[in-house]
PDB file of N, CA and C in Angstrom:
ATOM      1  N   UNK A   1      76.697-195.978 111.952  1.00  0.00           N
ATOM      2  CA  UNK A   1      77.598-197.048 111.554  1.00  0.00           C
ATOM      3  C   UNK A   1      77.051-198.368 112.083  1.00  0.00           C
ATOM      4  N   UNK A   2      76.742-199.349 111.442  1.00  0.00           N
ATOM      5  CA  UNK A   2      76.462-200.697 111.733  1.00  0.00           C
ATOM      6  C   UNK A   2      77.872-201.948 112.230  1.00  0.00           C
ATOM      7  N   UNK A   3      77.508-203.043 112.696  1.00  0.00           N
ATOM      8  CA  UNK A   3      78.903-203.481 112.855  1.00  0.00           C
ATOM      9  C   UNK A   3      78.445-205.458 112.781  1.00  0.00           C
ATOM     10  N   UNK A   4      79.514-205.856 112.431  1.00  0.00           N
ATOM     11  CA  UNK A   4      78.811-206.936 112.504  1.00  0.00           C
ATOM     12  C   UNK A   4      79.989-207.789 113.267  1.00  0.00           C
ATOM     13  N   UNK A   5      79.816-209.263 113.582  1.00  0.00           N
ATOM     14  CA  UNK A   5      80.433-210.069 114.564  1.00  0.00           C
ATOM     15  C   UNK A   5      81.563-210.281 113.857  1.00  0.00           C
ATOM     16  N   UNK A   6      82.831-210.178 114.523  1.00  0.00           N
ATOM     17  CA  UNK A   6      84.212-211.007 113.878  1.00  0.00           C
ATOM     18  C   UNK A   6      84.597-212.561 114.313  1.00  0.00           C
ATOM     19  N   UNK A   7      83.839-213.143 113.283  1.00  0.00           N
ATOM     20  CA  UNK A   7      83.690-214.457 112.871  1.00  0.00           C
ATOM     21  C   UNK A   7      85.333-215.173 113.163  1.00  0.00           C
ATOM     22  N   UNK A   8      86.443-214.571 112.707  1.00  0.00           N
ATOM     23  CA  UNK A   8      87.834-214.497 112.823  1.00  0.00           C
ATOM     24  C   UNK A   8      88.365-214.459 114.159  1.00  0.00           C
ATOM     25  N   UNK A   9      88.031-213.647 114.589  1.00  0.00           N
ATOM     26  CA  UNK A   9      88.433-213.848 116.232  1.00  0.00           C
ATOM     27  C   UNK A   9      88.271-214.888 117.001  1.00  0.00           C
ATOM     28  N   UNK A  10      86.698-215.428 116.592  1.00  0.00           N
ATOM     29  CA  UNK A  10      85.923-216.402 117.583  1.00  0.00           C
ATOM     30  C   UNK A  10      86.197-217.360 116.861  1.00  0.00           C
ATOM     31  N   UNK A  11      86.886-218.257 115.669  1.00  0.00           N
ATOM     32  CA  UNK A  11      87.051-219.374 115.683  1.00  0.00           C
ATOM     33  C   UNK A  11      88.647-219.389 116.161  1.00  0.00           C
ATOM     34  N   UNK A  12      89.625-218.716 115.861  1.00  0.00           N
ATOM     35  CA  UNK A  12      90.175-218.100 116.227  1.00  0.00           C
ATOM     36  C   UNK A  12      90.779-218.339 117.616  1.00  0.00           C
ATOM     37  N   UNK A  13      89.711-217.645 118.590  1.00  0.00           N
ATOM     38  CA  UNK A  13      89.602-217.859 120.448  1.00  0.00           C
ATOM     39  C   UNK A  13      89.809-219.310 120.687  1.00  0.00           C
ATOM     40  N   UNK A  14      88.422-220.291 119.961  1.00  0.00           N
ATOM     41  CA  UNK A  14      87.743-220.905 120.359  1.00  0.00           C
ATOM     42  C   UNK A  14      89.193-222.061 119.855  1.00  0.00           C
ATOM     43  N   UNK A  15      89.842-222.230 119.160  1.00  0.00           N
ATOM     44  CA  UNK A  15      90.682-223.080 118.878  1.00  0.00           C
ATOM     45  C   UNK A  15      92.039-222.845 119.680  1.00  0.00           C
ATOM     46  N   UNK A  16      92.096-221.907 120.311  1.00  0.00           N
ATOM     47  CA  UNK A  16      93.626-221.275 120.855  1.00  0.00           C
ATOM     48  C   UNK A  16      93.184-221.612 122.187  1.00  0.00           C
ATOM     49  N   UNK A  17      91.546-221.598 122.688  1.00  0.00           N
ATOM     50  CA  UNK A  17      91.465-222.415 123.890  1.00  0.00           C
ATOM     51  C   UNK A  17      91.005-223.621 124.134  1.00  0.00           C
ATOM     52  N   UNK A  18      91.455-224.463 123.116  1.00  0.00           N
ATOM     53  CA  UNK A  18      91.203-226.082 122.718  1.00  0.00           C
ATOM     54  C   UNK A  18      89.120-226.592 122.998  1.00  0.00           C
ATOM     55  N   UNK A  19      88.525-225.413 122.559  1.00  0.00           N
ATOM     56  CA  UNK A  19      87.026-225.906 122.525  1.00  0.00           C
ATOM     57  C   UNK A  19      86.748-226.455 121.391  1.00  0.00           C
ATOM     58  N   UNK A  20      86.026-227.380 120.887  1.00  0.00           N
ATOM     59  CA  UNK A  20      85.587-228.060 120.037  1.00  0.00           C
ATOM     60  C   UNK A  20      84.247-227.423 119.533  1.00  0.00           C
ATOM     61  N   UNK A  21      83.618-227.661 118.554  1.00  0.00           N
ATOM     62  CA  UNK A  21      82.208-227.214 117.490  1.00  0.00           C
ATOM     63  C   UNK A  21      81.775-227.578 118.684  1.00  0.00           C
ATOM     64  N   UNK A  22      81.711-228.796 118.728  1.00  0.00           N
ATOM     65  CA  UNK A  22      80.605-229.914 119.790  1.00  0.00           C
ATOM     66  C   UNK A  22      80.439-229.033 120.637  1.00  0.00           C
ATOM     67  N   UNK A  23      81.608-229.170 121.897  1.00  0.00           N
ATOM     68  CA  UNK A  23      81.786-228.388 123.209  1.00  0.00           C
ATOM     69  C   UNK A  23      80.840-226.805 122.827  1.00  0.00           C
ATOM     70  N   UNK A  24      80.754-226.195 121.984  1.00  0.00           N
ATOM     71  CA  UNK A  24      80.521-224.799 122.063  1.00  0.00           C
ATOM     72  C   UNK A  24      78.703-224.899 121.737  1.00  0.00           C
ATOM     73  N   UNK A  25      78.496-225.918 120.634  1.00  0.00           N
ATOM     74  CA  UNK A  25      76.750-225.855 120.582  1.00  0.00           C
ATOM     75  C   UNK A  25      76.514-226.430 122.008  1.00  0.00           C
ATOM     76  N   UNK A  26      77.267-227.251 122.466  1.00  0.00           N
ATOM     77  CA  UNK A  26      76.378-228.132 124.191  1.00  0.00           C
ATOM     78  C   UNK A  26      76.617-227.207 125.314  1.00  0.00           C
ATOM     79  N   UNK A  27      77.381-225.480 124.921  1.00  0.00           N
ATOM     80  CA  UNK A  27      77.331-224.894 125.856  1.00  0.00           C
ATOM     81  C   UNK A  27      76.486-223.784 125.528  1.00  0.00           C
ATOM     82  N   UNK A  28      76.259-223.457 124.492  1.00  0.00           N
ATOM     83  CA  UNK A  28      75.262-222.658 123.658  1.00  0.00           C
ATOM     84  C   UNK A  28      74.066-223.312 123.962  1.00  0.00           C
ATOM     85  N   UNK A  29      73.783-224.066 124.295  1.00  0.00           N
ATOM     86  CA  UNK A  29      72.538-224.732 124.179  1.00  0.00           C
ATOM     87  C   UNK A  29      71.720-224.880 122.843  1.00  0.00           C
ATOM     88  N   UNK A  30      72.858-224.999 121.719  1.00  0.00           N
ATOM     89  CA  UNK A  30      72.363-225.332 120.423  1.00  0.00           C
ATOM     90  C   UNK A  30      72.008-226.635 119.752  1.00  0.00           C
ATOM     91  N   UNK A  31      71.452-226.922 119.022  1.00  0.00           N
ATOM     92  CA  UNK A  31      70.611-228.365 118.604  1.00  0.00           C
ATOM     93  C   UNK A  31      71.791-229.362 117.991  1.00  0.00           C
ATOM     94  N   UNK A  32      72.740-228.468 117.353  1.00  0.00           N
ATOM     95  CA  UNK A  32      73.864-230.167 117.532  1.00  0.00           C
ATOM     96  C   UNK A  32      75.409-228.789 116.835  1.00  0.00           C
ATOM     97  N   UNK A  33      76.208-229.370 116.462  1.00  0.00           N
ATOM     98  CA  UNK A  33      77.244-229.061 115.778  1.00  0.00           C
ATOM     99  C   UNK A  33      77.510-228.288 114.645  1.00  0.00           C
ATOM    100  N   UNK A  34      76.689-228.689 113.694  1.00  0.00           N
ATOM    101  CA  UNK A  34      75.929-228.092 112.415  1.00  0.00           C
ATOM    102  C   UNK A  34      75.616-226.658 112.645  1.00  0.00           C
ATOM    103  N   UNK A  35      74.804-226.246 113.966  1.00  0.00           N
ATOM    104  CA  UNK A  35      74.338-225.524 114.225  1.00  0.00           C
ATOM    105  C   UNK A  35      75.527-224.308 114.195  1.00  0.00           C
ATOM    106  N   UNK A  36      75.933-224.533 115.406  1.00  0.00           N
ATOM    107  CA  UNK A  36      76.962-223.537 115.368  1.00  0.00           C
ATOM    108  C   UNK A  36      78.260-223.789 114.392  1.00  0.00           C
ATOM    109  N   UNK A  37      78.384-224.711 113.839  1.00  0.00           N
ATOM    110  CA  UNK A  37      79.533-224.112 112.603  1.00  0.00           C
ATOM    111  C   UNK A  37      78.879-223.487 111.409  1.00  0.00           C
ATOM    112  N   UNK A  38      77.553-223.948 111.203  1.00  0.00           N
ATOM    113  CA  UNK A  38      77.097-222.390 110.393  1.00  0.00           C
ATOM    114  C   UNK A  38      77.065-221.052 110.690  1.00  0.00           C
ATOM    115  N   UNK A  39      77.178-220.513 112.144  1.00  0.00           N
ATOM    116  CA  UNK A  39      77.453-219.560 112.697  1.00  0.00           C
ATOM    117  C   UNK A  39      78.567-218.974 112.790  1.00  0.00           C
ATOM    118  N   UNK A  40      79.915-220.049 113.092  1.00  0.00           N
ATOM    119  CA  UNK A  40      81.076-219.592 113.048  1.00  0.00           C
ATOM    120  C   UNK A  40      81.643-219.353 111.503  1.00  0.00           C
ATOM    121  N   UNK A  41      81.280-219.835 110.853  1.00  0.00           N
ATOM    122  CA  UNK A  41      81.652-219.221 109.382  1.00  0.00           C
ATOM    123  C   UNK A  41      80.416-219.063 108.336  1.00  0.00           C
ATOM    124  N   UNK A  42      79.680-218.097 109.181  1.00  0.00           N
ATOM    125  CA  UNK A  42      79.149-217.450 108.677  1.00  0.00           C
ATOM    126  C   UNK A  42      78.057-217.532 107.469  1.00  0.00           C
ATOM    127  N   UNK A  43      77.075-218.802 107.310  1.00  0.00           N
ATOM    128  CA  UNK A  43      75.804-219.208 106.953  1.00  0.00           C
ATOM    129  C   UNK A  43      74.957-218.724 107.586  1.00  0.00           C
ATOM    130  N   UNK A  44      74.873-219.014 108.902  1.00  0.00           N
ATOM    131  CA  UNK A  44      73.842-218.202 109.554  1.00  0.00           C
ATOM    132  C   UNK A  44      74.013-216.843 110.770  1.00  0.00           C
ATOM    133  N   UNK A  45      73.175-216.413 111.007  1.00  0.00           N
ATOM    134  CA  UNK A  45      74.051-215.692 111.817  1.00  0.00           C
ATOM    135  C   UNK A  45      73.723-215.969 113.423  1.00  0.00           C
ATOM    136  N   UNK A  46      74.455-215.599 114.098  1.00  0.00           N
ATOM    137  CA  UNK A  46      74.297-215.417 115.716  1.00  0.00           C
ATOM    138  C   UNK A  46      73.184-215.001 116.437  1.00  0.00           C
ATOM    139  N   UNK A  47      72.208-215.325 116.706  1.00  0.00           N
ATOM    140  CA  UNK A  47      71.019-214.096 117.617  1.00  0.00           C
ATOM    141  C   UNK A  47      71.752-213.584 118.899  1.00  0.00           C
ATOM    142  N   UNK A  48      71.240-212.415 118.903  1.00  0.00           N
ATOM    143  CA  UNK A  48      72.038-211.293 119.436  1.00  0.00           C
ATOM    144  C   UNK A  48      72.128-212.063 121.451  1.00  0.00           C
ATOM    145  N   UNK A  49      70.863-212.939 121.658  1.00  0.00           N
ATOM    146  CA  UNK A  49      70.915-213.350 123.349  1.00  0.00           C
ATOM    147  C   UNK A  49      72.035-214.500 123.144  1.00  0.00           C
ATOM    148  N   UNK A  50      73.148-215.298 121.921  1.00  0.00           N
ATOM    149  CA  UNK A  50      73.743-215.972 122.204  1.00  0.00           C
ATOM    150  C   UNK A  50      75.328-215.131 122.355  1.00  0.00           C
ATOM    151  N   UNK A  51      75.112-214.151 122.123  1.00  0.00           N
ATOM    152  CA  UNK A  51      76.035-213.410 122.226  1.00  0.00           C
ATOM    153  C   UNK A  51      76.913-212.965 123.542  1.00  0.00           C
ATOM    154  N   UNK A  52      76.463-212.969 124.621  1.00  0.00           N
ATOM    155  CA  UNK A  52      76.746-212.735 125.936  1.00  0.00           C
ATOM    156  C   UNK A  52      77.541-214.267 126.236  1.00  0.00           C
ATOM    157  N   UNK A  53      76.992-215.261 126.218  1.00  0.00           N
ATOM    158  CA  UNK A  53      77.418-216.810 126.771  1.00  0.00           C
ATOM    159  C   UNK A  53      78.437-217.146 125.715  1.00  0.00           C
ATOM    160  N   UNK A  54      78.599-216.766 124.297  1.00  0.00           N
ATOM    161  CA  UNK A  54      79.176-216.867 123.729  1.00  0.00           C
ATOM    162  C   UNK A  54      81.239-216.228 123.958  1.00  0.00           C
ATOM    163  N   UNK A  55      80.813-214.924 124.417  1.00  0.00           N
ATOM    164  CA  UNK A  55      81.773-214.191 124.857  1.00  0.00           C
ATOM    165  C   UNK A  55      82.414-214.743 126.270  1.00  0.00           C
ATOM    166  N   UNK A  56      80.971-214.935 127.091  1.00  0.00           N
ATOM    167  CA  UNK A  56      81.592-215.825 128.377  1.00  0.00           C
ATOM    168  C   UNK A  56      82.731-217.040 128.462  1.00  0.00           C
ATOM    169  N   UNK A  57      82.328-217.672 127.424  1.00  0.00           N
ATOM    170  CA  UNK A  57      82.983-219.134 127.102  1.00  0.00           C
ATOM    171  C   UNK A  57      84.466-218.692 126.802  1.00  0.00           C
ATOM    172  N   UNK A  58      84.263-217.685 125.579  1.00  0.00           N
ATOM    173  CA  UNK A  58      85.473-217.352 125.125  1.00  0.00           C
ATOM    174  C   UNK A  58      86.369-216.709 125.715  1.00  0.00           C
ATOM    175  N   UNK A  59      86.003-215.968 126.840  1.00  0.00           N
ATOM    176  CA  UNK A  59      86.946-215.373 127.799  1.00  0.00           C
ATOM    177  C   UNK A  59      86.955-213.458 126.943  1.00  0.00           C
ATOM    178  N   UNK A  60      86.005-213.351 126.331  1.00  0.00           N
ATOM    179  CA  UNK A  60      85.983-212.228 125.174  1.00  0.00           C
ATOM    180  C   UNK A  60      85.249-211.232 125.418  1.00  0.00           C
ATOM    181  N   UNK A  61      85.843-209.818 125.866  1.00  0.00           N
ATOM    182  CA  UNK A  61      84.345-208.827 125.617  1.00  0.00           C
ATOM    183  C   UNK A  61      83.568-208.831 124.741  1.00  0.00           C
ATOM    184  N   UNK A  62      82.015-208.211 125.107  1.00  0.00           N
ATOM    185  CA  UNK A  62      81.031-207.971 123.855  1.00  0.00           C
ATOM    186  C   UNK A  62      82.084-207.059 122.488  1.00  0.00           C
ATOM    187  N   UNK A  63      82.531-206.223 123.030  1.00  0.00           N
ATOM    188  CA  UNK A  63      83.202-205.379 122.253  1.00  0.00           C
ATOM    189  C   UNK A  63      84.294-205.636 121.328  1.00  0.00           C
ATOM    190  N   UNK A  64      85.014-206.581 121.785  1.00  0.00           N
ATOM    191  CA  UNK A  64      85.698-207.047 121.273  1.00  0.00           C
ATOM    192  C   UNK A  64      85.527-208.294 119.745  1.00  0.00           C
ATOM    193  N   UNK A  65      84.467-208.463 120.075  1.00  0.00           N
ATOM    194  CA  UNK A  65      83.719-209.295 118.856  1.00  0.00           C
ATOM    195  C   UNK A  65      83.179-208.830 117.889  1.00  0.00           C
ATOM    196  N   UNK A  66      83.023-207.638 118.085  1.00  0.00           N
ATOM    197  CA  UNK A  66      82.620-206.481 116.879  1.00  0.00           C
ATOM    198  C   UNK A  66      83.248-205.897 116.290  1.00  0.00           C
ATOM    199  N   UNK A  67      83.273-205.655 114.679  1.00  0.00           N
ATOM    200  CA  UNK A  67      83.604-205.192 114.002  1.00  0.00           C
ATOM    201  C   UNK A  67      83.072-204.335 113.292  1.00  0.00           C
ATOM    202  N   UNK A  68      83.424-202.869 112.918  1.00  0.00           N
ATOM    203  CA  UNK A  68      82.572-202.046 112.093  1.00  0.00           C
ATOM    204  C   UNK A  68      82.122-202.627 110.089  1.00  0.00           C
ATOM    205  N   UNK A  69      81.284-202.344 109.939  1.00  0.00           N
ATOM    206  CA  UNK A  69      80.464-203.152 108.707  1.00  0.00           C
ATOM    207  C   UNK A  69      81.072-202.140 107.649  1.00  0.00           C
ATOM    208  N   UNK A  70      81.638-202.610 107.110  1.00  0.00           N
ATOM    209  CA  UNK A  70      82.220-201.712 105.568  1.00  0.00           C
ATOM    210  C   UNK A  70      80.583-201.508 104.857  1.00  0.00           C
ATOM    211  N   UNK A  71      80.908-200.270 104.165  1.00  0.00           N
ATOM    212  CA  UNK A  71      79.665-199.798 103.594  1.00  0.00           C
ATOM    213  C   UNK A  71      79.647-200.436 101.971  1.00  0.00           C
ATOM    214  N   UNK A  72      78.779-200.985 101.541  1.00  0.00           N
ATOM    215  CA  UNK A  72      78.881-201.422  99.992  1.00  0.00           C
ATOM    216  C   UNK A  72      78.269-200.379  98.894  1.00  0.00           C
ATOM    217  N   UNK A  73      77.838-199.148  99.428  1.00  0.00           N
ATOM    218  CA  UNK A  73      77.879-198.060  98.664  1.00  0.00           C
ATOM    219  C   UNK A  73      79.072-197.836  97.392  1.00  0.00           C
TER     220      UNK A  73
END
């Protein structure tokens, strides 16, 4: 079974604990804003080492950010 990130949760988190786009790429250490709101809804995706600091911020287990991947079979 594959699983992929719940995009839903983490904008989700990230607004219920008053963080901003901004605030989250300058703690990501991402190149501006752009960056990570293509991530949070889902243009690009996450690399798997922003994933840990990501969860940190959010107050979120790894586990909890995952979701199992519906099969398109």
């Amino acid at each position: 079974m594959s699983y992929e990130v719940n995009l839903n949760l983490i904008k989700e988190t990230r607004r219920q604990r008053g963080i901003s786009m901004d605030q989250m790429a300058d703690k990501l250490k991402l190149a501006n804003r752009s960056v990570y709101s293509k991530r949070e809804n889902g243009l690009a995706k996450f690399k798997p080492e922003e994933l840990p600091a990501l969860c940190s911020i959010l107050e979120l287990s790894l586990n909890a950010i995952f979701l199992p991947k519906m099969s398109t079979k």
